[in-house]
Protein backbone atom coordinates (compact mmCIF):
# COMPACT_ATOMS: atom_id res chain seq x y z
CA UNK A 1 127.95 97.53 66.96
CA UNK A 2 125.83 97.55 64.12
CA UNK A 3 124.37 101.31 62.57
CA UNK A 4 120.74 102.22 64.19
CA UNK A 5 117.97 100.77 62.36
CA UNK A 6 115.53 102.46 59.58
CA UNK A 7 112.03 101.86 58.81
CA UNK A 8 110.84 102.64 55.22
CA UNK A 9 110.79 106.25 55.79
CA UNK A 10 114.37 106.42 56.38
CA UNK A 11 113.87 107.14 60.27
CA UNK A 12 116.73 105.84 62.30
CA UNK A 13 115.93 105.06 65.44
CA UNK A 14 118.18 105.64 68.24
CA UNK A 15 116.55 106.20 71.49
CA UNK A 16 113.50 104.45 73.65
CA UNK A 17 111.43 105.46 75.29
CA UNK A 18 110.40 102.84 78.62
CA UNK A 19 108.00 102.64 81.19
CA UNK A 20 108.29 101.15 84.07
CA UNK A 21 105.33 100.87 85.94
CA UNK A 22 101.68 101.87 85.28
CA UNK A 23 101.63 102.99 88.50
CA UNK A 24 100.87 106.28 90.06
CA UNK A 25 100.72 108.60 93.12
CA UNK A 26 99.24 111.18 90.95
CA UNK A 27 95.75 111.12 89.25
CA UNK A 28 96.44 114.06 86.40
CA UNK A 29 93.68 115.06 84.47
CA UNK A 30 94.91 114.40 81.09
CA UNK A 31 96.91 111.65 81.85
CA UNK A 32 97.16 109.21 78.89
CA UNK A 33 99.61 106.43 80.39
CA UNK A 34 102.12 106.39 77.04
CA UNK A 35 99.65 106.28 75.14
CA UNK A 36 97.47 102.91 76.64
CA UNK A 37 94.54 105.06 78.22
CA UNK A 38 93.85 104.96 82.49
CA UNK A 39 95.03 101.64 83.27
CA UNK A 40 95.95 102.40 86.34
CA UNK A 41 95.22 100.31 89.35
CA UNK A 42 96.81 99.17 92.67
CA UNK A 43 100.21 100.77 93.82
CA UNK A 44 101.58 97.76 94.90
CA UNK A 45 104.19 96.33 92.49
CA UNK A 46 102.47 93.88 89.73
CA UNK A 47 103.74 90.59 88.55
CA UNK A 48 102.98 92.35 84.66
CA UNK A 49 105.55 94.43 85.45
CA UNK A 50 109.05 93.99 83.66
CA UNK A 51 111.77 93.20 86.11
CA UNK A 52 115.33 94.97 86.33
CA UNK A 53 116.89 91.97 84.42
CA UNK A 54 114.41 92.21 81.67
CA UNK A 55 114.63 95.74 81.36
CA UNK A 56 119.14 95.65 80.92
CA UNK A 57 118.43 92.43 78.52
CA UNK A 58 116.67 94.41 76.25
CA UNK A 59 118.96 97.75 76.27
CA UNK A 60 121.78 95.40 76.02
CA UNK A 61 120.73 94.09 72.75
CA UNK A 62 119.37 97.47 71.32
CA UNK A 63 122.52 99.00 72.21
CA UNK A 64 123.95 96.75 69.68
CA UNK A 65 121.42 98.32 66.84
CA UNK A 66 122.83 101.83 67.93
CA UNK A 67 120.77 103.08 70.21
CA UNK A 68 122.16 105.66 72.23
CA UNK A 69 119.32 107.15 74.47
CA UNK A 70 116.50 105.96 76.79
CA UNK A 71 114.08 108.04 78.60
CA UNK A 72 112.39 105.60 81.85
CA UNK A 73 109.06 106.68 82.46
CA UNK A 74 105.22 105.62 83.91
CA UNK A 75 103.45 106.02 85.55
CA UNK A 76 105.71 107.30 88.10
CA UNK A 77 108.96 105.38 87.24
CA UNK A 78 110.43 106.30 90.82
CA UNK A 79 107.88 103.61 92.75
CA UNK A 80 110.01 101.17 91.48
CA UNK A 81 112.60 101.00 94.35
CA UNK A 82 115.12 99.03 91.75
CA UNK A 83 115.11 102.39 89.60
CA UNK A 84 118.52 102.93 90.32
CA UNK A 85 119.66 99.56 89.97
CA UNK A 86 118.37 99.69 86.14
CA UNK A 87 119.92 103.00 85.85
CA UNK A 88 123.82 101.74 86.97
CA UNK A 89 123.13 99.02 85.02
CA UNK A 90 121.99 100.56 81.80
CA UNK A 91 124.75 100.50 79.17
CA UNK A 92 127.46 103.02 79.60
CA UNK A 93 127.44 104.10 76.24
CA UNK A 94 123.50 105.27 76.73
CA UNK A 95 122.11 108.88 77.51
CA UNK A 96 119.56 107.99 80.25
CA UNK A 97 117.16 110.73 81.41
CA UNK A 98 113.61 110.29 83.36
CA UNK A 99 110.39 111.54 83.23
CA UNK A 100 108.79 112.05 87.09
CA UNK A 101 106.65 114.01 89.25
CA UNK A 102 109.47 114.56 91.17
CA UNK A 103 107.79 113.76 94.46
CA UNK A 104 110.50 111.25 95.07
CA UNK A 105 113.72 113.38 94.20
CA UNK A 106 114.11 114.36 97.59
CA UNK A 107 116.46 111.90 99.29
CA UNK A 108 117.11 110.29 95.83
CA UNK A 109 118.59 112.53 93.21
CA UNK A 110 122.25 112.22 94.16
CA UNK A 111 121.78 108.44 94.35
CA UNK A 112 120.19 108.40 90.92
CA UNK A 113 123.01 111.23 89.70
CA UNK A 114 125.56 108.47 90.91
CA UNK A 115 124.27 105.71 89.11
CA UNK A 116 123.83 107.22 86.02
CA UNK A 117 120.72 109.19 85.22
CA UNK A 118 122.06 112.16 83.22
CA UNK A 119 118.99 114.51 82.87
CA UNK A 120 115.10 114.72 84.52
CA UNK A 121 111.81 115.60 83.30
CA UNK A 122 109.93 116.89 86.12
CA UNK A 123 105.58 117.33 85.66
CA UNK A 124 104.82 121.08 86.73
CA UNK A 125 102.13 122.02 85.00
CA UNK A 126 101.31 125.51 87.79
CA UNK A 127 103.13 127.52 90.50
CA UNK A 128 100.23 127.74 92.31
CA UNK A 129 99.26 124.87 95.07
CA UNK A 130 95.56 125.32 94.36
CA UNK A 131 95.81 125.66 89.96
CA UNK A 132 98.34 122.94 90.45
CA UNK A 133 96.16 120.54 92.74
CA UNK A 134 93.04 121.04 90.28
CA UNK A 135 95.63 119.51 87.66
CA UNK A 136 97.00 116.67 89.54
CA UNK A 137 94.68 115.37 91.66
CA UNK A 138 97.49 115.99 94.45
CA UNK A 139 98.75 117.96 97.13
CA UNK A 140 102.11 117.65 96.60
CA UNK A 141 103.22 120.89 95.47
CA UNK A 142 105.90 121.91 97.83
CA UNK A 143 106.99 118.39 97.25
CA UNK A 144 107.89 118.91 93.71
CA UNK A 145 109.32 122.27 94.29
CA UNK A 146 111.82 120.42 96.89
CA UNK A 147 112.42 117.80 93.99
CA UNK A 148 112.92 120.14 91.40
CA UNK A 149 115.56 121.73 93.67
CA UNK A 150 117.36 118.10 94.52
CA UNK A 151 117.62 117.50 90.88
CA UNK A 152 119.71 120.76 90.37
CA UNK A 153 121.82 120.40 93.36
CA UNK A 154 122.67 117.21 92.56
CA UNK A 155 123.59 118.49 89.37
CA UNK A 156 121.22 116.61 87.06
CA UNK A 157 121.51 118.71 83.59
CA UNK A 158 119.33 119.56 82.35
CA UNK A 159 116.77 119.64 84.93
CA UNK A 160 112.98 120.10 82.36
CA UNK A 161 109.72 120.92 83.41
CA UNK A 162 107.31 119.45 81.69
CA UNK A 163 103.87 121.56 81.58
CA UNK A 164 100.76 120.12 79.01
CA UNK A 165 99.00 122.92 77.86
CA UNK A 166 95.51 122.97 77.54
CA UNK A 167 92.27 124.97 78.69
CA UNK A 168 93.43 124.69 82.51
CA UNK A 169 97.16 125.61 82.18
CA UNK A 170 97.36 128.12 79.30
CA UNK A 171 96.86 130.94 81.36
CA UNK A 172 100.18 129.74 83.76
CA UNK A 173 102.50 129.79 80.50
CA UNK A 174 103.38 133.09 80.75
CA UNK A 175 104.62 132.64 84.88
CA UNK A 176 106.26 129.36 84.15
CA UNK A 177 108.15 131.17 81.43
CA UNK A 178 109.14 133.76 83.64
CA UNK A 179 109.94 130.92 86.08
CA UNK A 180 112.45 129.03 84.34
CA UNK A 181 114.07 132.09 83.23
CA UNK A 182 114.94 133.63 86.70
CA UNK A 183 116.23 129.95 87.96
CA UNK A 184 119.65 128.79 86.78
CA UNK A 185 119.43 125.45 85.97
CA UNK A 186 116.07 124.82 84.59
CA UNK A 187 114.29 124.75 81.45
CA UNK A 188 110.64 124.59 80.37
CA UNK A 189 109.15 122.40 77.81
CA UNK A 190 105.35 122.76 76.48
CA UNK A 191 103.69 119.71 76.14
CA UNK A 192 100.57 120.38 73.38
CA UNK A 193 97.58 118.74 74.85
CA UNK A 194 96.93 115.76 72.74
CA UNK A 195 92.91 115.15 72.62
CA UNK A 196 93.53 112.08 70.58
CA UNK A 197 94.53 110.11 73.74
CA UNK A 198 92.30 111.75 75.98
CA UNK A 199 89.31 111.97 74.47
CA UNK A 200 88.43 115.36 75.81
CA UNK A 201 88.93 117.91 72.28
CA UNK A 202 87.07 120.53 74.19
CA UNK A 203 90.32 121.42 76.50
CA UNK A 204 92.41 121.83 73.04
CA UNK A 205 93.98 125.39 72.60
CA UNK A 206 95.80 126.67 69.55
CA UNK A 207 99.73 125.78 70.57
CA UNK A 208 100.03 128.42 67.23
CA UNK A 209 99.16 130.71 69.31
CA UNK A 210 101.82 129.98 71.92
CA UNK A 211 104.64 129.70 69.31
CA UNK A 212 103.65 133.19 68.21
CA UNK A 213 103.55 134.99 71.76
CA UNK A 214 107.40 133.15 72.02
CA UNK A 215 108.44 134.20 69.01
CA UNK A 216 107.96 138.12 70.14
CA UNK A 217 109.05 137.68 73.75
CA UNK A 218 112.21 135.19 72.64
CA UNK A 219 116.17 136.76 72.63
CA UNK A 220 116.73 133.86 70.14
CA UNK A 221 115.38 130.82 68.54
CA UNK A 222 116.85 127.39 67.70
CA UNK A 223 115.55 124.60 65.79
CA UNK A 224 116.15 121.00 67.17
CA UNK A 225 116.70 117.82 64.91
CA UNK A 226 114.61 115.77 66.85
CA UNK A 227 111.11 116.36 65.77
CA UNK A 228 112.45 119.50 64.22
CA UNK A 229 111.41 121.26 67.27
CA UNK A 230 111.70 124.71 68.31
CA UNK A 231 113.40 126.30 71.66
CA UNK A 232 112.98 129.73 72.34
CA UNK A 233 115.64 131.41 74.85
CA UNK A 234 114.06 134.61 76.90
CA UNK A 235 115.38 136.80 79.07
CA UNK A 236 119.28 136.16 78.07
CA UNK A 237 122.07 138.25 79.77
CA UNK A 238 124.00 139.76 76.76
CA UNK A 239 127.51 138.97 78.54
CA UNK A 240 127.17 135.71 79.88
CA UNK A 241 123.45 134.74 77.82
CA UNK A 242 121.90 133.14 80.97
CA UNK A 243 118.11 133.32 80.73
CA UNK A 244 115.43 130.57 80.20
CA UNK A 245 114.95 127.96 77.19
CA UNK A 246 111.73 127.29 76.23
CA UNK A 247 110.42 124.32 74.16
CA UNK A 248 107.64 123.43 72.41
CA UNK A 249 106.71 119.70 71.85
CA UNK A 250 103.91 119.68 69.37
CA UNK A 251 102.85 116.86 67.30
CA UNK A 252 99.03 117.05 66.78
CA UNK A 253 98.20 117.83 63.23
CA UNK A 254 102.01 118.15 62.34
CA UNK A 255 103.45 115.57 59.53
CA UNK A 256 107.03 117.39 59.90
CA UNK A 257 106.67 115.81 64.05
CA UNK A 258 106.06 112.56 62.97
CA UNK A 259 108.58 112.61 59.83
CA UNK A 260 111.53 113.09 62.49
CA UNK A 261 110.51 110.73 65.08
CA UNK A 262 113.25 108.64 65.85
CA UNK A 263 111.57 106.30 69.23
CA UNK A 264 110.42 103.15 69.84
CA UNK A 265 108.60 102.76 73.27
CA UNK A 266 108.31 99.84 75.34
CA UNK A 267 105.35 99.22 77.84
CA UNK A 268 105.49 98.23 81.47
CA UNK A 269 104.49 95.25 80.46
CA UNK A 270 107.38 94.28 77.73
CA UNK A 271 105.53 95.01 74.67
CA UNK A 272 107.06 96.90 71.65
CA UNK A 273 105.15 99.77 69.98
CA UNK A 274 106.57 102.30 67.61
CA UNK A 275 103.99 105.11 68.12
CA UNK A 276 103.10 106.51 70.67
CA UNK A 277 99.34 107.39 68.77
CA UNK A 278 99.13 103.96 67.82
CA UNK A 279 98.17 100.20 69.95
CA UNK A 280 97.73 98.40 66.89
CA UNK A 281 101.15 97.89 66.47
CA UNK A 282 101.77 96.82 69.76
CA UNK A 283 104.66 93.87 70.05
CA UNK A 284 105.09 91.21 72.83
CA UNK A 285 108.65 90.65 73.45
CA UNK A 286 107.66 86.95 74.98
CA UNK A 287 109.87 85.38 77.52
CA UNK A 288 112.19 88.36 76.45
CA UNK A 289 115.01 86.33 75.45
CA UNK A 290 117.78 88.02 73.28
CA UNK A 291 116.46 86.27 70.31
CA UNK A 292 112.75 87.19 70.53
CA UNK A 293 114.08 91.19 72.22
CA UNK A 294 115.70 91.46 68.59
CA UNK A 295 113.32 89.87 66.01
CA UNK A 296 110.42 92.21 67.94
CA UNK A 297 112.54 94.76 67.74
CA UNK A 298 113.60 94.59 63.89
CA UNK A 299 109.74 94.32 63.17
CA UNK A 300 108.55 96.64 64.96
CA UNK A 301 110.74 99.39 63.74
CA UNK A 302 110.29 98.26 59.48
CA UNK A 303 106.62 98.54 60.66
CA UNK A 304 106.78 101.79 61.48
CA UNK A 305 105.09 104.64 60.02
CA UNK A 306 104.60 108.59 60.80
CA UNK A 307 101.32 108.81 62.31
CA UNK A 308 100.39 112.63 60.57
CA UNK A 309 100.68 112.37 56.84
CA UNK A 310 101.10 108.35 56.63
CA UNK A 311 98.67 106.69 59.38
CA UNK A 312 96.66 109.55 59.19
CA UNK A 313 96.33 111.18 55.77
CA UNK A 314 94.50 114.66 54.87
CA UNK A 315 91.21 114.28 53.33
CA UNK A 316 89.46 116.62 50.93
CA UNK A 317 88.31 118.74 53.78
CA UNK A 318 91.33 119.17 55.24
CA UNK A 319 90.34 117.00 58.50
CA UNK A 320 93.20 113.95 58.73
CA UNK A 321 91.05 110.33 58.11
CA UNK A 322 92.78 107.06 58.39
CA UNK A 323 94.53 105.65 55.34
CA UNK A 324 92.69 102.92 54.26
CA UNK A 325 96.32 100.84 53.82
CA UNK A 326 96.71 100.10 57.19
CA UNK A 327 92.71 99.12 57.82
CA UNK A 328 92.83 95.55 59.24
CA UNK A 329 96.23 95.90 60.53
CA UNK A 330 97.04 93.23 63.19
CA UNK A 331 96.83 93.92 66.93
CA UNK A 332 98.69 93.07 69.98
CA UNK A 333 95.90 90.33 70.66
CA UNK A 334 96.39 88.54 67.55
């Protein structure tokens, strides 16, 4: 097995990112579909969809650059009914984890704990029905809450909850805090809203402000590699430091995010793109045989480029502009 690959920057990447359908039984408000906008349509399983086989052919041959990660996602990567098929069949030397709405973890999580899913992402952005319906478009709080619970007992670890923060959940930070910290087994993670995908700047909040009130309220704080991230830990026991961790993903605005991204995602579709900011860069993997899995994935990942201080460069007012080198670059289309 060869040593993970590098783009020019000297990132290495070592984990993907994949979704698996574009399909949803949620309609969340700032949903930006990895990055490809609302494309969203019929929740019956699409021919555009990659199958099972296509999905192990291609972690079979990045496994061989040294990746040792993958994350499945959506849309809501539990409507596909082979999920746990990919999973046993993903390589064993792989960290696989999910990201859900955790609608479908009851009746499913041992099954998916058996055949290999390590860790879960679950969407919670309230612990309110009502402030969470408003969110999701759905009325399947208690739902979630029974998933959440059938991730932990079958003893997924960790078991995340994801929450975006923006104008409608800001105000439930401080609860879902509290939250994660009174229930072994969980952890929260802070999503910053990201208006670039959404198109919506007016629900942006200052995620400064959030790392500040953490800072003050947090036993402890530990700086990830990946994305040089922060997790705060509140409400530790000082014998047996049980508590909550808290972590903030923010990448809007924030050149050190971008320098330490170390992902390449792949679309439900089978295309390569090594930003998740970015569909000019998207890759089709064509008939997805080993051959054309690792030429698309060699060029897409010595095309890649930090999207804050590289894609996106500071101007003279201090608002980030496009650099002008990558004007014209080439699209999925072409």
């Amino acid at each position: 097995m060869a040593g993970p690959l590098a783009d020019d920057f000297g990132r290495e990447v070592t984990g993907v990112r994949i979704s698996l359908t574009d399909r949803c039984n949620f309609d969340c408000v700032y949903c930006h579909n990895e990055g490809l906008g609302d494309t969203r349509g019929p929740m019956e399983p699409s021919d555009e969809e990659m199958s099972a086989d296509d999905v192990v052919r291609f972690l079979e041959v990045v496994e061989g650059y040294g990746v040792d990660a993958v994350k499945f996602t959506g849309g809501e990567p539990m409507l596909r009914q082979d999920l746990e098929e990919i999973i046993e069949r993903t390589p064993d030397s792989m960290e696989v984890s999910m990201t859900t709405n955790g609608t479908f973890l009851p009746g499913r999580a041992e099954d998916l704990k058996a055949a290999g899913l390590d860790r879960v992402n679950v969407s919670q952005d309230a612990l309110d029905p009502d402030d969470f319906a408003e969110v999701t478009k759905s009325g399947a709080y208690e739902k979630v809450l029974e998933g959440v619970r059938a991730a932990v007992d079958a003893g997924l670890d960790p078991v995340k909850l994801n929450m975006v923060v923006f104008t409608h959940t800001a105000g439930y930070v401080e609860e879902m805090v509290e939250y994660v910290a009174d229930n072994d087994g969980l952890q929260l993670q802070l999503i910053q809203y990201m208006p670039e995908l959404t198109g919506k700047p007016e629900w942006n909040v200052d995620i400064g402000r959030v790392h500040d009130w953490l800072a003050e309220k947090a036993d402890r704080v530990e700086h990830r590699e990946m994305h040089d991230r922060k997790r705060y830990f509140v409400g530790e026991d000082s014998d047996d430091e049980t508590g909550g961790m808290v972590e903030i993903v923010d990448p809007v605005e924030n050149e050190e995010f971008c320098a330490n991204c170390g992902r390449v995602r792949v679309t439900h579709e089978g295309y390569l793109k090594g930003c998740l900011n970015r569909n000019d860069d998207l890759r089709s993997m064509g008939e997805m045989t080993r051959e054309e899995i690792a030429d698309t994935f060699e060029e897409v990942v010595a095309n890649r480029v930090p999207y804050y201080g590289e894609y996106l460069i500071e101007g003279e007012d201090g608002e980030y502009e496009l650099n002008e080198k990558y004007l014209g670059a080439p699209s999925a289309a072409d």
